[in-house]
C-alpha atoms as a PDB file:
ATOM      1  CA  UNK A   1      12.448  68.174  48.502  1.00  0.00           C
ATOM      2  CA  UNK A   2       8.676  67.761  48.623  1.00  0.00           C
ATOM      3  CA  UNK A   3       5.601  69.177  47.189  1.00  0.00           C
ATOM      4  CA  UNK A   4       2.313  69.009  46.612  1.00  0.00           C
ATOM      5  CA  UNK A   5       1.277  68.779  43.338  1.00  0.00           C
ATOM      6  CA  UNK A   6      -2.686  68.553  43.996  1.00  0.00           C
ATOM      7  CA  UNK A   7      -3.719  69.982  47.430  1.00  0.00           C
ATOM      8  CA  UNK A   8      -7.317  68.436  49.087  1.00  0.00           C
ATOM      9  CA  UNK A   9      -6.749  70.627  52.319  1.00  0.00           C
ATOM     10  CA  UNK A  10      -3.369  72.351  53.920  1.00  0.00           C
ATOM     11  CA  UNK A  11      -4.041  69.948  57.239  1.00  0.00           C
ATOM     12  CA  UNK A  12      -4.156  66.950  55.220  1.00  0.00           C
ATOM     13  CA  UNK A  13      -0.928  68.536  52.845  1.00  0.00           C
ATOM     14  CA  UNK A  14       0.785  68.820  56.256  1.00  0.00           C
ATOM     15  CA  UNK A  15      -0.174  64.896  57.108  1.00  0.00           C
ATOM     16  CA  UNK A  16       1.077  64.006  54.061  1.00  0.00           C
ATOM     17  CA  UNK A  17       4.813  65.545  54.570  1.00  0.00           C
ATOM     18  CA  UNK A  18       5.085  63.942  57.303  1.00  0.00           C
ATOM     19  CA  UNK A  19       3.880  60.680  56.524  1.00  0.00           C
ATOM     20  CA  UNK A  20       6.859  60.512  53.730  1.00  0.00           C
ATOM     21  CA  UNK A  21       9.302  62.079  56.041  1.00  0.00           C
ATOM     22  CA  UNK A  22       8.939  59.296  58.545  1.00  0.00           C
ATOM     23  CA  UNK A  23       9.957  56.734  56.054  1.00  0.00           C
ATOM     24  CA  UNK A  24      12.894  54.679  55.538  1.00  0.00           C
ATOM     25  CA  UNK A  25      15.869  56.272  53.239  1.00  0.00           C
ATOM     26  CA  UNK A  26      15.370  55.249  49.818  1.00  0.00           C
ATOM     27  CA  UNK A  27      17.948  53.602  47.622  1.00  0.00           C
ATOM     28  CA  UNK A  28      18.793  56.908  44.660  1.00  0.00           C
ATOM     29  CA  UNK A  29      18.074  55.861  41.210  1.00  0.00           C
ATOM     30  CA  UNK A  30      20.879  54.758  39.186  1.00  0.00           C
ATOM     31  CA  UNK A  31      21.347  55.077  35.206  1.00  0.00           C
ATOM     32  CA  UNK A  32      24.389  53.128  33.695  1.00  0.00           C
ATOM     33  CA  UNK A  33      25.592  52.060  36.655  1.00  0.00           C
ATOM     34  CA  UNK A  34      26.068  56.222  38.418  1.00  0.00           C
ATOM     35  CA  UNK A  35      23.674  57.214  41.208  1.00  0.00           C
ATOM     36  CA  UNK A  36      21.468  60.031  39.683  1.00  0.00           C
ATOM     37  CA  UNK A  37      18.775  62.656  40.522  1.00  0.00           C
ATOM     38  CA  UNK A  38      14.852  61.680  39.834  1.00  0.00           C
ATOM     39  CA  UNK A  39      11.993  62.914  40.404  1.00  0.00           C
ATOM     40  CA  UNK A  40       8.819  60.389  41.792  1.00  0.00           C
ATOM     41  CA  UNK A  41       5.080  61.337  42.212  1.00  0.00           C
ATOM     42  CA  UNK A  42       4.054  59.761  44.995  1.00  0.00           C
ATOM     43  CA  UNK A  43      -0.051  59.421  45.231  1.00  0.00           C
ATOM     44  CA  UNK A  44      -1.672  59.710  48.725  1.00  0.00           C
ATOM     45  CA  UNK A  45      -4.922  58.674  49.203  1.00  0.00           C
ATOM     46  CA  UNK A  46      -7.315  59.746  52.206  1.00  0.00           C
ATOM     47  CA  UNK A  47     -10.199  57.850  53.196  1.00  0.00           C
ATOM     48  CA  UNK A  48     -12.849  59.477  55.537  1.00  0.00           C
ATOM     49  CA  UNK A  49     -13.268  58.070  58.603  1.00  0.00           C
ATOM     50  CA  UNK A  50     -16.746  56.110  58.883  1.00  0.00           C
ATOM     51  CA  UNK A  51     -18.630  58.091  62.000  1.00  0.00           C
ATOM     52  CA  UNK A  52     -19.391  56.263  65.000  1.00  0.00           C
ATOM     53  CA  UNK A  53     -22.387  54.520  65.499  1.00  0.00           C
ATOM     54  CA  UNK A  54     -24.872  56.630  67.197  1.00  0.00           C
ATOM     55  CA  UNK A  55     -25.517  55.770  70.803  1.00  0.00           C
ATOM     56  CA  UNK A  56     -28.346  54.101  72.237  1.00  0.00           C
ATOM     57  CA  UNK A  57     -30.846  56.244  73.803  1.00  0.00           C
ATOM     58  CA  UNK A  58     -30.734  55.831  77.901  1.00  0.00           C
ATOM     59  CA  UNK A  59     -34.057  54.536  79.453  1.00  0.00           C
ATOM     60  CA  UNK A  60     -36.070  57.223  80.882  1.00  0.00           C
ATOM     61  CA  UNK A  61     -35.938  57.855  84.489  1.00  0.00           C
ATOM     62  CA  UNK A  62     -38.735  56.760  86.230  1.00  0.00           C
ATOM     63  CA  UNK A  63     -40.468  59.096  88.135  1.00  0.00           C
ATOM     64  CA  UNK A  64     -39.770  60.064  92.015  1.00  0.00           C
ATOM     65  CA  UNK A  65     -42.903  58.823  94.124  1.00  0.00           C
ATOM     66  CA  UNK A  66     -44.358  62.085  95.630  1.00  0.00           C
ATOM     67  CA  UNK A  67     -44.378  61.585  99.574  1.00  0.00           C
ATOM     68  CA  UNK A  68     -47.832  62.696 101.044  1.00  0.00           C
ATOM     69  CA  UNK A  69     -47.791  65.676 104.106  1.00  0.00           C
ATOM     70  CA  UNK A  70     -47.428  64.534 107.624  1.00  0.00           C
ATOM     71  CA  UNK A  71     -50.488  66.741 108.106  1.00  0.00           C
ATOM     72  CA  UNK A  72     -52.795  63.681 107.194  1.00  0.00           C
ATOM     73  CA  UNK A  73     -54.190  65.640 104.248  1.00  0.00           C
ATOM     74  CA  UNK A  74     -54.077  63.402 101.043  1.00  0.00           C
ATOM     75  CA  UNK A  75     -54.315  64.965  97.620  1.00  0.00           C
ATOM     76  CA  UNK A  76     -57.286  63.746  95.263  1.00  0.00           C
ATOM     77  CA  UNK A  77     -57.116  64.117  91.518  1.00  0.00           C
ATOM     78  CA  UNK A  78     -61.115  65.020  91.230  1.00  0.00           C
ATOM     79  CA  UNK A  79     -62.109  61.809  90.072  1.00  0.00           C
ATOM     80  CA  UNK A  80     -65.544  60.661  91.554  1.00  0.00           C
ATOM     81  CA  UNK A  81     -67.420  57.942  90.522  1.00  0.00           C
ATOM     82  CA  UNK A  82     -70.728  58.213  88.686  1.00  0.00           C
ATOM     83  CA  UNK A  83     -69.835  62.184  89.138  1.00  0.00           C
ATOM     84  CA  UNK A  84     -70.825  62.532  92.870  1.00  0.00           C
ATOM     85  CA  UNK A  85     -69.831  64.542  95.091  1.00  0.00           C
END
């Protein structure tokens, strides 16, 4: 029979359980030479696990080049030198 004495969380209880039920038979204890009952506190220890590293940030995306009309028309950005028109 198992239980848990000291209980961090019932998903990690449940871990546990079956952790020790997946292991080998053990030999019984023996007192004057007659297999007898015992009783053994097993401790279980959980260790969080470390988080991943964080990912690199992807390069931006370069921008599309804009494609000028067919028309012939060509946009300006209103930049004139010495402020002329």
């Amino acid at each position: 029979n198992i239980n848990v004495k000291r209980s961090a969380h019932a998903e990690l209880d449940k871990i546990a359980i079956e952790t020790i039920n997946k292991m080998p038979n053990w030999e019984p204890a023996e007192k004057e030479g007659k297999k007898v009952s015992s009783i053994i506190t097993l401790p279980i220890k959980f260790l969080p696990t470390p988080p991943s590293p964080p990912t690199p940030p992807s390069a931006p995306t370069p921008p599309k080049p804009v494609k000028a009309p067919q028309s012939g028309f060509i946009p300006t950005l209103g930049l004139f030198p010495n402020n002329k028109c």
